[in-house]
Protein backbone atom coordinates (compact mmCIF):
# COMPACT_ATOMS: atom_id res chain seq x y z
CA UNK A 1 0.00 0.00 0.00
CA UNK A 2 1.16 3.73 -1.00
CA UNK A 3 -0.21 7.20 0.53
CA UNK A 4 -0.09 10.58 -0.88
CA UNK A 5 -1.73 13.36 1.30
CA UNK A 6 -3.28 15.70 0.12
CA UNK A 7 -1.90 19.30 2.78
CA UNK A 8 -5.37 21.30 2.95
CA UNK A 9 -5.47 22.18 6.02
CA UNK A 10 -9.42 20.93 7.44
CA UNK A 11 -9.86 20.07 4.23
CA UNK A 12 -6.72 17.55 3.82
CA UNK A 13 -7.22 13.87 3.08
CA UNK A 14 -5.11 10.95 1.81
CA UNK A 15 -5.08 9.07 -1.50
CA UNK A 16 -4.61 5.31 -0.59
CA UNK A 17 -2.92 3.09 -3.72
CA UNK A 18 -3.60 -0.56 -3.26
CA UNK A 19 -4.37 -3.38 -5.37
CA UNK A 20 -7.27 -5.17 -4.58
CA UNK A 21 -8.52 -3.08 -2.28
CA UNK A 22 -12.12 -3.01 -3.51
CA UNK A 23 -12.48 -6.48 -2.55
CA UNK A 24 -11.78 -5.10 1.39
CA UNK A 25 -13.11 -1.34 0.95
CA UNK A 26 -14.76 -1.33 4.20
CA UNK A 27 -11.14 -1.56 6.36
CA UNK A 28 -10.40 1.75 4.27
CA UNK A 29 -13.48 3.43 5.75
CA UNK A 30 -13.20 4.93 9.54
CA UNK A 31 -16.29 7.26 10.26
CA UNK A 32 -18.67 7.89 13.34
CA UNK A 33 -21.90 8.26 10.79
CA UNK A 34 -22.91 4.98 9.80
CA UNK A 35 -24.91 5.17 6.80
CA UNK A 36 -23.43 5.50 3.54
CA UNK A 37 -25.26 5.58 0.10
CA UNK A 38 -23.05 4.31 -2.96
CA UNK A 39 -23.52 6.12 -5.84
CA UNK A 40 -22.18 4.53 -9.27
CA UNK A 41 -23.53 3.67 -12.72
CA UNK A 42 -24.80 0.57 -14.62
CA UNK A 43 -22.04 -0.34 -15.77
CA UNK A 44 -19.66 -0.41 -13.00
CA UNK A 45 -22.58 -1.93 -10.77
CA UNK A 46 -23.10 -4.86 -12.62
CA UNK A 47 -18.98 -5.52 -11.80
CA UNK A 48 -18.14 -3.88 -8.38
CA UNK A 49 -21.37 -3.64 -6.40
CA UNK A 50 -22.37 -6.24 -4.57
CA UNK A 51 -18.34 -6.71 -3.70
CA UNK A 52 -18.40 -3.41 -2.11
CA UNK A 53 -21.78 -3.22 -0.78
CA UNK A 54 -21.23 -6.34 1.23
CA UNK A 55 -17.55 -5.24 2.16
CA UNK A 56 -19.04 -1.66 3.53
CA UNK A 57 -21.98 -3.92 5.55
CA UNK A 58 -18.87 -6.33 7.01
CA UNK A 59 -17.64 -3.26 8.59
CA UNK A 60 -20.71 -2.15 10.77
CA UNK A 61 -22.45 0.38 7.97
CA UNK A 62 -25.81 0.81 6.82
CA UNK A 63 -25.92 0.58 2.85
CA UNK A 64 -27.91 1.77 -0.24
CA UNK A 65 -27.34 2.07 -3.33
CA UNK A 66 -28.11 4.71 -6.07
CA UNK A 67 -27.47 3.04 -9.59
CA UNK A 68 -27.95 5.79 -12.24
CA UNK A 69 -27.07 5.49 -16.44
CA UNK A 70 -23.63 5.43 -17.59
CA UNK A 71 -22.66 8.07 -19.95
CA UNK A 72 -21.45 11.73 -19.93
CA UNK A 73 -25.20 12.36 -20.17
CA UNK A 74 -25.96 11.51 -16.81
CA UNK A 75 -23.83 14.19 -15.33
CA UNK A 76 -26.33 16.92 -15.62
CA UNK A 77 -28.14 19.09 -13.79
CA UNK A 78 -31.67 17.26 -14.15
CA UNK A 79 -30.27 14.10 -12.85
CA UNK A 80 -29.63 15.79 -9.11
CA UNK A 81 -33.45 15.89 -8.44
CA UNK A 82 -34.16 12.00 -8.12
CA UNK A 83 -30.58 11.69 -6.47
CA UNK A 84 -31.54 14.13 -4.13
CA UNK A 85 -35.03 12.15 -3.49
CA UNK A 86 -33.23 8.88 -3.09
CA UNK A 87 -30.88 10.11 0.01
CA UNK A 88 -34.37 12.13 1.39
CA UNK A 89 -36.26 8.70 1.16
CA UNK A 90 -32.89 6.89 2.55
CA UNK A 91 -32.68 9.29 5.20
CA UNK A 92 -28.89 10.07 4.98
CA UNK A 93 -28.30 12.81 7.59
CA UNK A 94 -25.52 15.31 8.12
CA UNK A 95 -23.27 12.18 9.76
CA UNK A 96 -23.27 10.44 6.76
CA UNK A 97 -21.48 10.02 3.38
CA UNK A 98 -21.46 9.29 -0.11
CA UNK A 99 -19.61 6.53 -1.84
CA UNK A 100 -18.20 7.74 -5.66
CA UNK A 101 -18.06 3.99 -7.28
CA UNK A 102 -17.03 5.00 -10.85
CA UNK A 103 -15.42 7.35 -13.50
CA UNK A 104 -15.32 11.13 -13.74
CA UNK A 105 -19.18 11.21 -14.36
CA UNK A 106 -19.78 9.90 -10.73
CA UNK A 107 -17.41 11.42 -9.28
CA UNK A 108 -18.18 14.89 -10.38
CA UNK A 109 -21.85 14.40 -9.92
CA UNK A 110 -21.28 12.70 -6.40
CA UNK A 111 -19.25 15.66 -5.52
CA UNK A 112 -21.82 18.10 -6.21
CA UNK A 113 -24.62 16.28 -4.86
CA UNK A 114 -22.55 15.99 -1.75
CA UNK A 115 -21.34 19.72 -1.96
CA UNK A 116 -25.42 20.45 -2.10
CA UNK A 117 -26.87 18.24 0.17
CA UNK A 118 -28.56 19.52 3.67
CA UNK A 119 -25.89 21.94 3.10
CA UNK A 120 -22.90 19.82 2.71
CA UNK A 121 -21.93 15.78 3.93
CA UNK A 122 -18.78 13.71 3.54
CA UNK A 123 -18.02 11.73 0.23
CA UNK A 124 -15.60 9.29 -0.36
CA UNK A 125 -14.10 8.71 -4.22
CA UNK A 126 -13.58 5.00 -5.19
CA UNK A 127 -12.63 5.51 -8.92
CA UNK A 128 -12.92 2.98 -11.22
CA UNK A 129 -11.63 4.21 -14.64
CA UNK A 130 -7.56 5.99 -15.80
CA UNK A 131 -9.17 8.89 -15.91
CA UNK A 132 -10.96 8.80 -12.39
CA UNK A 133 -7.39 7.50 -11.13
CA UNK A 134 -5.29 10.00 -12.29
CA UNK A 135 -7.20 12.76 -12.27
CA UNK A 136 -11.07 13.85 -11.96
CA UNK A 137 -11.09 12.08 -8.16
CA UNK A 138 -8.54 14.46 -6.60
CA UNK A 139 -8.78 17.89 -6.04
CA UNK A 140 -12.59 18.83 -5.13
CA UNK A 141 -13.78 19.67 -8.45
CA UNK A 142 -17.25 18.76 -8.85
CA UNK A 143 -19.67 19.73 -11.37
CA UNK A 144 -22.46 18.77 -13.87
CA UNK A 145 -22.99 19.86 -17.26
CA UNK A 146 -25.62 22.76 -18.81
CA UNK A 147 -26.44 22.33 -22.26
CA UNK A 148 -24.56 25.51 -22.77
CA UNK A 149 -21.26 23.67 -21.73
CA UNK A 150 -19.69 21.55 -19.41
CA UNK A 151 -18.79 21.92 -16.03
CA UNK A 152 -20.56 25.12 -15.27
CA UNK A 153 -22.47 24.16 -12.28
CA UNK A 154 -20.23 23.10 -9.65
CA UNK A 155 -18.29 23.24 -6.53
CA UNK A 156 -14.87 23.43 -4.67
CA UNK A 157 -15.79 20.48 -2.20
CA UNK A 158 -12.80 17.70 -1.23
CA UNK A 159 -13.62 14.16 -0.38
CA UNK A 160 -12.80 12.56 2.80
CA UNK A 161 -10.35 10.20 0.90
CA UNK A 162 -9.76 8.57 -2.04
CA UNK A 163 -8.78 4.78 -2.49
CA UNK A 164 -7.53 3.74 -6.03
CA UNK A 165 -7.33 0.13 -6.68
CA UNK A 166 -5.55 -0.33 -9.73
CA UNK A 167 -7.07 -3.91 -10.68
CA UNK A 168 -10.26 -2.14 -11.39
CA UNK A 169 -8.29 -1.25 -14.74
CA UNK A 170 -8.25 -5.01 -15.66
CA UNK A 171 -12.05 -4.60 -16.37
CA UNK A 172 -12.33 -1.51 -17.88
CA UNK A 173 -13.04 -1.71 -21.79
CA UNK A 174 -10.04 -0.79 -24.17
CA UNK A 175 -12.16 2.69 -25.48
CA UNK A 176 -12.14 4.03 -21.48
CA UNK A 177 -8.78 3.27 -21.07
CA UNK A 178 -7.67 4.97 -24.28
CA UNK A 179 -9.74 7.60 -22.30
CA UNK A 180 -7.86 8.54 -19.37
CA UNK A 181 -4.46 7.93 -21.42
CA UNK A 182 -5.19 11.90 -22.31
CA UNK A 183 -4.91 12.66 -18.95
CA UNK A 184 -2.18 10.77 -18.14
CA UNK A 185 -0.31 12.48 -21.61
CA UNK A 186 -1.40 15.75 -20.02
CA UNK A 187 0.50 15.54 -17.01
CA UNK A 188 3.41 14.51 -19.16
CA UNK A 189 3.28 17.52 -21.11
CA UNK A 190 2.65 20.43 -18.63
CA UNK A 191 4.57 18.87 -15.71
CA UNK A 192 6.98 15.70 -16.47
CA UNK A 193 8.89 15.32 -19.55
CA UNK A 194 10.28 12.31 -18.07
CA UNK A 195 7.13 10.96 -17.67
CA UNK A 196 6.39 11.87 -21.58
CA UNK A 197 9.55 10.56 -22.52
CA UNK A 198 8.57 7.45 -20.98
CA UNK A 199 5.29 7.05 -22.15
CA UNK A 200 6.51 7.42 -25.12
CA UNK A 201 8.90 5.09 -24.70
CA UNK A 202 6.41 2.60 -23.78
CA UNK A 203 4.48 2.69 -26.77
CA UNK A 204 1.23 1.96 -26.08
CA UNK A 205 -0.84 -0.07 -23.74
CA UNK A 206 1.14 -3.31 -23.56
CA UNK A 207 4.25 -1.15 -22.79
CA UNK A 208 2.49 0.72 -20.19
CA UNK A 209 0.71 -1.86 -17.90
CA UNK A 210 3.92 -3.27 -16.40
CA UNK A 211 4.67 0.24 -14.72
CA UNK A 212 1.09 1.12 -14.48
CA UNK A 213 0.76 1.64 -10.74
CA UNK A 214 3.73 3.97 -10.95
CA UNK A 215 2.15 6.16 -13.56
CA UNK A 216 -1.08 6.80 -11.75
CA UNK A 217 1.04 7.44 -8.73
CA UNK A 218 3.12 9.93 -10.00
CA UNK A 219 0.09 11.50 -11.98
CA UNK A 220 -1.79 12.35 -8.90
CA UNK A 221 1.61 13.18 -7.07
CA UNK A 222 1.67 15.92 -9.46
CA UNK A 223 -1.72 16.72 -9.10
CA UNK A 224 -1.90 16.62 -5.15
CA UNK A 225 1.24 19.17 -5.31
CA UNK A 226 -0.57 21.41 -7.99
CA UNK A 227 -3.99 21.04 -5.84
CA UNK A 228 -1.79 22.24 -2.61
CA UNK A 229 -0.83 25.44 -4.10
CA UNK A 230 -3.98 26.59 -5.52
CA UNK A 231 -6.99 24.80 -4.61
CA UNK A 232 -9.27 27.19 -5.62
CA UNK A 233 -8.40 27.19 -9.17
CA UNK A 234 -7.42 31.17 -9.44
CA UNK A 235 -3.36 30.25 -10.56
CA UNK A 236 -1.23 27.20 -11.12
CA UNK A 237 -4.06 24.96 -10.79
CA UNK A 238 -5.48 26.17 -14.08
CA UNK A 239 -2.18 24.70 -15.82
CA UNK A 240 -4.51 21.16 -15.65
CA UNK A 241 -6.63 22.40 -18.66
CA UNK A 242 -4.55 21.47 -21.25
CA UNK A 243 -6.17 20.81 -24.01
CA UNK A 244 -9.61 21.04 -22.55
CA UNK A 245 -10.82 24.57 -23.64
CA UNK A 246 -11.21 23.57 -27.13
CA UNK A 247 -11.79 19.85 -26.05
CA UNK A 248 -14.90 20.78 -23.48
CA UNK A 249 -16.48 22.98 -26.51
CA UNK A 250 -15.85 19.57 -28.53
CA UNK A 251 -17.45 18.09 -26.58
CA UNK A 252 -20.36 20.21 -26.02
CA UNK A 253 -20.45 20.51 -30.16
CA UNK A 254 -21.50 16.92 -30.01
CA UNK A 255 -24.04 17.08 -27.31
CA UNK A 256 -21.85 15.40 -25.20
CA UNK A 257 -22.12 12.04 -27.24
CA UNK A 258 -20.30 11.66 -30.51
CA UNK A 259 -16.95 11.92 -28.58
CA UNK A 260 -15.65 11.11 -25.06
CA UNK A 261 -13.47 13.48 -22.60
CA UNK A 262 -10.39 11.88 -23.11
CA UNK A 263 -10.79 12.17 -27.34
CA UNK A 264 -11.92 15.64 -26.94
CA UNK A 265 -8.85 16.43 -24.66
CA UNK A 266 -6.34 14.52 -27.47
CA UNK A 267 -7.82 16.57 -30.11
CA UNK A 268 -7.30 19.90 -28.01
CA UNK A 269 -4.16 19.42 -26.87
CA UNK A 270 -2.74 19.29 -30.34
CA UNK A 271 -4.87 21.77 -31.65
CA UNK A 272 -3.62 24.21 -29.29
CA UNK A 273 -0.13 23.67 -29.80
CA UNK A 274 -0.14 23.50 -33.49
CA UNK A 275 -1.76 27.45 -33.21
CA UNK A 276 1.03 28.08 -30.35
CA UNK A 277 3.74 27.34 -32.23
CA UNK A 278 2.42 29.19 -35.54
CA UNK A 279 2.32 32.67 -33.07
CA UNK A 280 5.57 31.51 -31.30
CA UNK A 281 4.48 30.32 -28.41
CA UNK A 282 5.57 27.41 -28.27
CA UNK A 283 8.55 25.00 -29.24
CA UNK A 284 8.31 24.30 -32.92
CA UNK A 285 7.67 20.57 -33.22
CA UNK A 286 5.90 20.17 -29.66
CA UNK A 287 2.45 19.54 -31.50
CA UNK A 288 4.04 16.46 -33.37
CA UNK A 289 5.57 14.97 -30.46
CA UNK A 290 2.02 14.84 -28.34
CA UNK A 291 0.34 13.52 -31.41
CA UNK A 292 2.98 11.05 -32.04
CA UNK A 293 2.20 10.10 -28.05
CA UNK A 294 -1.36 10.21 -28.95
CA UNK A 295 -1.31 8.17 -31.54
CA UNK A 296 0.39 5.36 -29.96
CA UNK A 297 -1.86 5.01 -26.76
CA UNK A 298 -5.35 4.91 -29.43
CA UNK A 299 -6.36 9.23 -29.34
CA UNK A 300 -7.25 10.97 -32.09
CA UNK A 301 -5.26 14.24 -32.76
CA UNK A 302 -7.76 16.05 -35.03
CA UNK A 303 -11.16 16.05 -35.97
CA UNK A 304 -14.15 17.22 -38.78
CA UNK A 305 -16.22 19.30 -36.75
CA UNK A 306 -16.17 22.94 -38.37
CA UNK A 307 -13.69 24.89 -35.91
CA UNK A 308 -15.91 27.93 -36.70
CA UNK A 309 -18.62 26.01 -35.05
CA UNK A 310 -16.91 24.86 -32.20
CA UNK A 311 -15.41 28.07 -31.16
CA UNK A 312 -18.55 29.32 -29.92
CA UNK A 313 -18.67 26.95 -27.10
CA UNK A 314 -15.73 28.18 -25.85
CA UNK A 315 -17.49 31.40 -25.09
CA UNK A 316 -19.51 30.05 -22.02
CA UNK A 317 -15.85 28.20 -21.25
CA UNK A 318 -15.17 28.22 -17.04
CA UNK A 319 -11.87 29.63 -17.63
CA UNK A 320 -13.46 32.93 -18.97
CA UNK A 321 -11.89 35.78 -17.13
CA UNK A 322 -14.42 38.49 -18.03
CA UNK A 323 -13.91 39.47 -21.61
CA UNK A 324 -10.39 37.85 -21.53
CA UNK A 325 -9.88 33.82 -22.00
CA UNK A 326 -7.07 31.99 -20.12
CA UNK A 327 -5.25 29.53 -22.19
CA UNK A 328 -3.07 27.14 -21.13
CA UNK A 329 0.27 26.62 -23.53
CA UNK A 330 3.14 24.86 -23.36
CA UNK A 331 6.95 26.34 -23.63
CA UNK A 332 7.82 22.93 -24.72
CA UNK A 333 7.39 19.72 -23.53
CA UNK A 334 7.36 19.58 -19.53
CA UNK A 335 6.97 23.53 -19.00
CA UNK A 336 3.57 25.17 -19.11
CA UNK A 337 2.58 28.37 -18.19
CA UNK A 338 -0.93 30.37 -18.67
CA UNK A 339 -1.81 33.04 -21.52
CA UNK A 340 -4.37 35.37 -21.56
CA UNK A 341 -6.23 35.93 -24.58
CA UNK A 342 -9.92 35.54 -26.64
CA UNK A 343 -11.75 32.98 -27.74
CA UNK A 344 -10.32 34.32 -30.96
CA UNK A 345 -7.27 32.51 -30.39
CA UNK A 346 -8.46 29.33 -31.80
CA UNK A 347 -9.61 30.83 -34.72
């Protein structure tokens, strides 16, 4: 077993790394407030639930379980009403918590609901997919979606810990893990370039299993020190949008549908830098390199959708400063820094 803590003062909390953990979750679990309600989707349930229902149960807690459709679509803000209801009619109190038993889309939408609820109770973040792992369960970002973009509902709220279990991965479908591998690519490129070079090096899945657990450590080792500094977004934290200004308003482009997070993400972070280095931003050659990266782990590095079109998503973007946009661009590979600008940029 491996530990990161995460230093936020009353709001700190550890990340616990352990293989097959999920088969034992409730020795991970230490709270006065014995009801929990487990909130995950269809897909993970049909795997994970009953394991970790009847391992929370072994430890002395009351259990239910919310079950709610996979899918980016869930994560919006007409889901929170019956979510809401279910906790009401489970009567989950102030002393209790919610159990995030999923991907990004439960997590963030567990978050919120527990950011919301009777005024704020404890959550806990299992995550089950790369992208949960590395990066959507730490940090207290949670969120749903408006149709006018993603993410624009939403909180600051940290869990009470998070416990990664890197088996999980041997059940996720090859299109999710291609997924989070943006993520993972991400850190690379803003933070590591040892950690690009490496993945890289690895060239693709096969490569990258045998050092797996190290790579999600060291992802959220980066993230937990980024997280530290800035929690509230307003600085350094902002560096982990790579790529996702253009790849949220992909994603909204498509109604949230046609393509996933991780694709979206791909496709922006090599959009980005290709427009970089034609203003001189960045290292000539940097765009190449990620899509090279990209390539090899299963991403896409471009896509059809008219650019005009998608541009005007970015005007509702999060990272809006006023009238001014920031954008996060790379020096070259390893070194980030913000720039602000327009949604004109991308144009």
């Amino acid at each position: 077993m491996r530990k990161l803590h995460v230093n936020l003062g009353k709001n700190s909390y550890d990340i616990v790394f352990e293989r097959g953990l999920l088969s034992d979750v409730g020795r991970y679990i230490k709270r006065d407030g014995k009801k929990l309600c487990v909130i995950t989707d269809d897909n993970v349930a049909a795997v994970y639930a009953d394991k970790v229902v009847s391992s929370l149960e072994k430890a002395g807690y009351t259990v239910s379980l919310c079950v709610l459709p996979h899918g980016e679509k869930t994560k919006a803000f007409d889901t929170l009403p019956g979510v809401y209801s279910k906790l009401i009619e489970d009567k989950i109190t102030r002393k209790d918590a919610l159990v995030a038993l999923g991907g990004g889309v439960i997590g963030d939408l567990c978050g919120f609901v527990a950011a919301t609820y009777l005024r704020g109770i404890g959550f806990i973040q299992i995550p089950t997919s790369l992208l949960a792992q590395v990066d959507s369960s730490i940090g207290g970002k949670v969120a749903v979606d408006m149709p006018e973009g993603k993410n624009l509902v939403g909180a600051f709220y940290q869990p009470e810990t998070v416990l990664i279990d890197a088996d999980a991965l041997n059940t996720l479908s090859p299109e999710f893990f291609t997924d989070g591998m943006a993520e993972v690519i991400k850190y690379g490129c803003i933070k590591d370039k040892k950690l690009f070079a490496e993945l890289d090096a690895c060239g693709g899945k096969e490569g990258l299993l045998p050092v797996i657990d190290d790579v999600i450590y060291r992802c959220c080792d980066i993230k937990r020190e980024v997280v530290e500094k800035d929690e509230k977004d307003k600085g350094d934290r902002m560096l982990l949008n790579f790529g996702h200004t253009y790849g949220h308003a992909l994603e909204k482009y498509y109604g949230f549908e046609k393509l996933s997070h991780g694709n979206a993400v791909a496709v922006g972070m090599c959009q980005i830098c290709g427009i970089a280095e034609k203003k001189g931003l960045t290292e000539k050659g940097t765009a190449v390199r990620i899509a090279e990266v990209c390539k090899k782990y299963g991403l896409p590095v471009n896509d059809c959708a008219p650019a005009k079109e998608v541009i005007k998503g970015i005007v509702n973007d999060k990272k809006n400063m006023g009238d001014k946009l920031v954008a996060v661009l790379l020096k070259e590979i390893g070194e980030s820094y913000l720039y602000s600008t327009t949604a004109e940029f991308f144009d």
